[in-house]
Protein backbone atom coordinates (compact mmCIF):
# COMPACT_ATOMS: atom_id res chain seq x y z
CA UNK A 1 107.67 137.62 82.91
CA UNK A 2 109.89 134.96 81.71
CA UNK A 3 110.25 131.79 82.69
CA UNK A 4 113.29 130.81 84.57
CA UNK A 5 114.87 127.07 84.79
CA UNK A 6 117.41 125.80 87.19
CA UNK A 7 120.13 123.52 87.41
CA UNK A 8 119.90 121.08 90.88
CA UNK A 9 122.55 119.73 92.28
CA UNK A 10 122.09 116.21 91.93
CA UNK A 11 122.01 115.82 88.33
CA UNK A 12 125.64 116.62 88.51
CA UNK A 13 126.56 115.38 91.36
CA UNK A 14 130.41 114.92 90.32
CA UNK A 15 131.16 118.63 89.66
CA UNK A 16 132.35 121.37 91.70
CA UNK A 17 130.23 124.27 93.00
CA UNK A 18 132.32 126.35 90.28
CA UNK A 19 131.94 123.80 87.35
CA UNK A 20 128.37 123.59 88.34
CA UNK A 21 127.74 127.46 87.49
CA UNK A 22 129.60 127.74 83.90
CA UNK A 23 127.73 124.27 83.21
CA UNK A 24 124.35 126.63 84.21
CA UNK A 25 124.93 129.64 81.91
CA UNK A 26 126.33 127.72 78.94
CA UNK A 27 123.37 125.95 78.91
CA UNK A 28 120.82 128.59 79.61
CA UNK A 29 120.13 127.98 82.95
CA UNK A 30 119.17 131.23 85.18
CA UNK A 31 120.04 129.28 88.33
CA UNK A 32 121.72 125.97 90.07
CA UNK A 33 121.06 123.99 93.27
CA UNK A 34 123.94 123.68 95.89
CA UNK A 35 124.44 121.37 98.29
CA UNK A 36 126.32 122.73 101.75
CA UNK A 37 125.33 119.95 104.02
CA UNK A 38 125.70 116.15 103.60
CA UNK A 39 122.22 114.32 103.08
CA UNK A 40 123.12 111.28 104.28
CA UNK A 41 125.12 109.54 106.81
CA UNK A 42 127.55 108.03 104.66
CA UNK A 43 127.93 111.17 102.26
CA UNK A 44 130.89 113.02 102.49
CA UNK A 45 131.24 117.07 103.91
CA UNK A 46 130.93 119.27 101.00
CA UNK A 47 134.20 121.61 101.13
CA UNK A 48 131.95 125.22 100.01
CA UNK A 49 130.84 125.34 103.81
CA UNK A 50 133.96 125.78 104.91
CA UNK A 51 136.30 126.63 102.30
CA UNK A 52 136.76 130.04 102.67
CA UNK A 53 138.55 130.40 98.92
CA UNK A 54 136.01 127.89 96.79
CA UNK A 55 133.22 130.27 98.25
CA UNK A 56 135.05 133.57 96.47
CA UNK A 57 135.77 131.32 93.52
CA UNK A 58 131.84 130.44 93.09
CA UNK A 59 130.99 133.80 94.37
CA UNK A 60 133.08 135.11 91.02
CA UNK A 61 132.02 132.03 88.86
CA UNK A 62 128.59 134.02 89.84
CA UNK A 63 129.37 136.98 88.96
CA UNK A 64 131.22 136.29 85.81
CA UNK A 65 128.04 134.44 84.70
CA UNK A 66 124.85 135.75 86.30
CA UNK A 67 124.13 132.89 86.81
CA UNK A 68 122.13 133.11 90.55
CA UNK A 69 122.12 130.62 93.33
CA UNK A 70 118.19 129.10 93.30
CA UNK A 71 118.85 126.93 96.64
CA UNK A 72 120.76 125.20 98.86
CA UNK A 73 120.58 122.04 100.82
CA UNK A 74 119.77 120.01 102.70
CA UNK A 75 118.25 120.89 106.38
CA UNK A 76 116.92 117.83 107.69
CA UNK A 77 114.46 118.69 110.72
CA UNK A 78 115.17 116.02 113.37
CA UNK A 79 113.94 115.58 117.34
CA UNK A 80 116.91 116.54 118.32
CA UNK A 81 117.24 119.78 115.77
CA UNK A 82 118.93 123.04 117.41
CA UNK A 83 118.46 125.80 114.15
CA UNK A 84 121.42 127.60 116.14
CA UNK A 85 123.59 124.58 115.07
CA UNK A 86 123.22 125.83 111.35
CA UNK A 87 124.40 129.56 111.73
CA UNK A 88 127.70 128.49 109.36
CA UNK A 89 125.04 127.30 106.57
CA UNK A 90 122.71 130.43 106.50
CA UNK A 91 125.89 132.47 106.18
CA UNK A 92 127.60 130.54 103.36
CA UNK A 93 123.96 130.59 101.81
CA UNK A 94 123.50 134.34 101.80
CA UNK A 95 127.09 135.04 100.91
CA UNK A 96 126.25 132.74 97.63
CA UNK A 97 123.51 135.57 97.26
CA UNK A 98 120.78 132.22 97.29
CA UNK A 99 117.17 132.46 98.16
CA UNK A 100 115.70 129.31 98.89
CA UNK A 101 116.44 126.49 101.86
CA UNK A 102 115.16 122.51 100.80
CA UNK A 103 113.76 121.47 103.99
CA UNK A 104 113.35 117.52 104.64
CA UNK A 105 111.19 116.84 107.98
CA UNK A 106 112.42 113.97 109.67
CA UNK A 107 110.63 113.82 113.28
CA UNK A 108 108.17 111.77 113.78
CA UNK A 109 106.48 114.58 116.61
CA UNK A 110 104.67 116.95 114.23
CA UNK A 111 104.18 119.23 116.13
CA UNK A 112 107.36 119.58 117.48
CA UNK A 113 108.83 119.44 113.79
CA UNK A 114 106.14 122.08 113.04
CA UNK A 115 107.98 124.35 116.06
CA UNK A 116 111.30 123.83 114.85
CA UNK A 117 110.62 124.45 111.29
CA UNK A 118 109.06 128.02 112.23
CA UNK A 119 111.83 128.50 114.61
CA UNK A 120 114.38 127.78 111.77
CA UNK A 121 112.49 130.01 109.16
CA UNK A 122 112.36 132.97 111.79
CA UNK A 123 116.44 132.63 111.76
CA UNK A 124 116.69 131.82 108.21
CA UNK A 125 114.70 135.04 107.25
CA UNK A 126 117.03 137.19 108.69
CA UNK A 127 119.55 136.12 106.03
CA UNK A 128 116.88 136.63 103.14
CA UNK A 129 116.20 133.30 102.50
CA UNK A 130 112.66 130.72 102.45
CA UNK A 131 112.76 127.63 103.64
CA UNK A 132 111.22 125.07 101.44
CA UNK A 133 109.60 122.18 102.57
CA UNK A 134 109.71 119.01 100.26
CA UNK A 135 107.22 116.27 101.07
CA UNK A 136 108.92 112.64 100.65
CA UNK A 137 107.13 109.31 101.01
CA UNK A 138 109.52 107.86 103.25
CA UNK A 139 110.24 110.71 105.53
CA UNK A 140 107.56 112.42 108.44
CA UNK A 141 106.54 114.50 105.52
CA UNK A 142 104.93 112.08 103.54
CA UNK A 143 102.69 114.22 101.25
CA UNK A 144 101.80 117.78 100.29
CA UNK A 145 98.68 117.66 102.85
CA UNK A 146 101.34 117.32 105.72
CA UNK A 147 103.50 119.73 103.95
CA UNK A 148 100.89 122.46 103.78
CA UNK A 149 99.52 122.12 107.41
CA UNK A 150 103.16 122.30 108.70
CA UNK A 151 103.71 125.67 106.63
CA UNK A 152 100.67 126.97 107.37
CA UNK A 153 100.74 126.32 111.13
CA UNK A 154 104.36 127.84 111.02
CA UNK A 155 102.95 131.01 110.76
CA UNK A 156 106.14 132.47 108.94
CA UNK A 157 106.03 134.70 106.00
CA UNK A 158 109.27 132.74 104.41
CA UNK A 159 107.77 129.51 105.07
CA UNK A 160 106.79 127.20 101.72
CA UNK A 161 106.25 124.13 99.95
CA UNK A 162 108.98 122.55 97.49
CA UNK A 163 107.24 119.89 95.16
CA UNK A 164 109.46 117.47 93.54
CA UNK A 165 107.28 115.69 90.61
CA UNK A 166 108.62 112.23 92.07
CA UNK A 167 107.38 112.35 95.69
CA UNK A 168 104.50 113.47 94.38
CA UNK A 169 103.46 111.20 92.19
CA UNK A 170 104.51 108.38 94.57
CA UNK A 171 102.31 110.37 97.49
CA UNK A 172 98.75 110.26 97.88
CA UNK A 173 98.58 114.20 96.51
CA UNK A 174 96.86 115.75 93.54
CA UNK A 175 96.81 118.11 91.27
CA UNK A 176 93.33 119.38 92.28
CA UNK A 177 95.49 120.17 95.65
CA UNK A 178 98.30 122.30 93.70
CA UNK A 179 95.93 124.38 91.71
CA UNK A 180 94.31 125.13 94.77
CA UNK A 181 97.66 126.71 96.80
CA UNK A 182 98.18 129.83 97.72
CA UNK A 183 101.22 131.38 94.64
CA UNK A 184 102.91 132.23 97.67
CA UNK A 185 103.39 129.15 99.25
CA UNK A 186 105.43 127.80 96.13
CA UNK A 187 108.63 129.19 95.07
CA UNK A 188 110.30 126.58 92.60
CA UNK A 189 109.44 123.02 91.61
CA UNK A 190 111.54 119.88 90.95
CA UNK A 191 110.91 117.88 87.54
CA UNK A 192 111.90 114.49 86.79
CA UNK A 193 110.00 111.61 85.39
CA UNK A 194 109.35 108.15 86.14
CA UNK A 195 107.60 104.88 85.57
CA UNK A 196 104.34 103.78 86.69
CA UNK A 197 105.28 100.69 88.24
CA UNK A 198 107.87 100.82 90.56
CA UNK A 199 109.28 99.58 94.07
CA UNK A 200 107.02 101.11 96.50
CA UNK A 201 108.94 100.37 99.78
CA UNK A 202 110.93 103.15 101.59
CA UNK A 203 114.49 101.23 100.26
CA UNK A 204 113.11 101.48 96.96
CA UNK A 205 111.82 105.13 96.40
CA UNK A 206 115.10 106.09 98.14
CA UNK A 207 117.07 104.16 95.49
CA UNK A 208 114.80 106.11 92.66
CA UNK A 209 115.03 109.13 93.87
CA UNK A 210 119.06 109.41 94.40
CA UNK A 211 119.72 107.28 91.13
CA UNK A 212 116.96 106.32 88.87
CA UNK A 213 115.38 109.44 88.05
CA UNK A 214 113.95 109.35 84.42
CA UNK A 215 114.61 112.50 82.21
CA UNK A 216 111.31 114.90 82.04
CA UNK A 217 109.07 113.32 79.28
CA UNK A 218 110.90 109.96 79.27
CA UNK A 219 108.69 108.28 82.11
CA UNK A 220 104.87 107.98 82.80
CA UNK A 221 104.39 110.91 85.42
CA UNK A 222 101.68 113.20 83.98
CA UNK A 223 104.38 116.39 83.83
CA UNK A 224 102.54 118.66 81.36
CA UNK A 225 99.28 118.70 83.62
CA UNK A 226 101.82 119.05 86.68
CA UNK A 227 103.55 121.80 85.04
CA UNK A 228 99.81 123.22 83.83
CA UNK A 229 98.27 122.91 87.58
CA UNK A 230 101.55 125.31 88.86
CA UNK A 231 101.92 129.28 88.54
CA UNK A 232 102.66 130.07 85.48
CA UNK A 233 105.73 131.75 85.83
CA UNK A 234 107.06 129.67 89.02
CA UNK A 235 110.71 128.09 88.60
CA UNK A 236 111.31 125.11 87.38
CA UNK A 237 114.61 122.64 88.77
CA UNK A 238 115.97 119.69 86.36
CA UNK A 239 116.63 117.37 89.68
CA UNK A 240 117.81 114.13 87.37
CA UNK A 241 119.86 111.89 89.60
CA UNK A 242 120.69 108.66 86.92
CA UNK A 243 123.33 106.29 86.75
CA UNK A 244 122.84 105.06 83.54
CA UNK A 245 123.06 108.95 82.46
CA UNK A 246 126.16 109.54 84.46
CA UNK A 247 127.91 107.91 82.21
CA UNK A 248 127.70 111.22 80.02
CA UNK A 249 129.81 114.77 80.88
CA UNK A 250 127.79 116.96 83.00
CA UNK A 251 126.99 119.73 80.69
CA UNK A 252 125.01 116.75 77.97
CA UNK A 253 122.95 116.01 81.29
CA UNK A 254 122.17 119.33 82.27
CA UNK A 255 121.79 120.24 78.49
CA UNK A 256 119.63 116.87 77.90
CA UNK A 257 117.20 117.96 80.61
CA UNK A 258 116.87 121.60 80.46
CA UNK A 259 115.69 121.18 76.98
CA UNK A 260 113.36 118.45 78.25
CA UNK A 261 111.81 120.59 80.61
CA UNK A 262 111.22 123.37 77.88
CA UNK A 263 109.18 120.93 75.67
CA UNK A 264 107.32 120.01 78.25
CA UNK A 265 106.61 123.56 79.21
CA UNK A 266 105.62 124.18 75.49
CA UNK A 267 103.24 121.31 75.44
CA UNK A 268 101.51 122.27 78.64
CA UNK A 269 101.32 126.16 76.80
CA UNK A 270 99.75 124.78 73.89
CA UNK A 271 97.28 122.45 76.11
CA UNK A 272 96.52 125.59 77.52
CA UNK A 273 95.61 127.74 74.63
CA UNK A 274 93.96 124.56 73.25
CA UNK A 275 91.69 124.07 75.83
């Protein structure tokens, strides 16, 4: 089975859902990252949940390519969360033919997050699609422990955990921890690097995470025994947010970091046949 490597949305940011896709196969990507919902306050509606003619455009940008849709975002899990509210998402999501949900958890109450979250994947698996948990430092989610106790107590069969190499290394998880999961509670896995000394307040792993982002390899997070401690044939995302980078068209970033990714993919192979 062959490896497959996908584009996220935030490491081009400034491109159509359409662009996005072309950028994807010309590179070599099997799959991109789409965000349908604003993650943010401040952050603007993204036009593919409602426009009914950019969805058929992407939907043949799709097609044209084969490129596939890997997931969508962002549902943020809130006290006040109603999974109802988000019937226009799940079907803009399945009509993009995509198969995974990034899930943020952002109550407090965990059990009551815990009962939404099983409530949403029971709605979102009647459209075909996983929800995906991702464990943050500064959200109610803080680290894959909490992450795997809320899927687990979920109790539902799409339910999972999305690691993103940056919360984890900021969170008090291990690799010991992601040897030991269950292949079926992990469906893809975000890659980006960073440096070892760092802002450690909530303002400043925010301001990494949406626009500091190191490529893979170019930082001092241990990727190769990250990549080494996953399944060996689980997805990998190139989620590289960076200003400094944005500087450069879309398709050298995506380009630059898919090819990152895949050296760091052969050095963890050759660890492994080494060892």
């Amino acid at each position: 089975m062959q490896r497959e490597y996908s584009l996220s949305f935030l490491t081009i940011a400034d491109v159509s859902p359409i662009e996005a896709v072309k950028i994807a196969a010309q590179c070599g990507y099997a799959a991109v990252g789409l965000r349908l919902l604003p993650a943010a306050p401040n952050e603007a509606n993204y036009p593919i949940l409602t426009d009914v003619s950019l969805i058929k455009e992407t939907q043949a940008a799709l097609k044209d390519t084969g490129v596939k849709v890997a997931d969508v975002e962002i549902i943020r899990i809130t006290p006040e969360f109603e999974p109802k509210k988000y019937l226009q998402f799940l079907e803009v999501a399945q009509q993009l033919g995509a198969k995974h949900i990034l899930i943020a958890g952002n109550d407090p109450e965990q059990g009551r997050l815990t009962e939404n979250f099983a409530q949403f994947c029971e709605l979102s698996q009647q459209y075909g699609l996983s929800c995906d948990l991702e464990f943050m430092p500064w959200t109610n989610v803080k680290n894959l422990t909490q992450a795997q106790q809320i899927v687990e107590a979920s109790g539902q069969d799409n339910a999972a955990i999305l690691i993103d190499s940056l919360h984890f290394d900021r969170s008090d998880s291990t690799l010991e921890q992601v040897k030991a999961l269950d292949t079926s509670q992990l469906n893809y896995v975000q890659l980006c690097d960073g440096l070892a000394n760092y802002d450690a307040s909530d303002e400043g792993l925010i301001k990494i995470a949406r626009s500091s982002r190191l490529v893979p390899g170019q930082g001092e997070i241990d990727l190769v025994e990250l990549i080494r401690a996953l399944p060996p044939h689980i997805t990998l995302t190139a989620e590289v947010p960076n200003q400094a980078l944005a500087a450069r068209p879309a398709l050298e970033r995506a380009e630059i970091n898919l090819q990152a990714i895949k050296k760091l993919v052969a050095l963890a192979q050759q660890d492994t046949v080494a060892g």
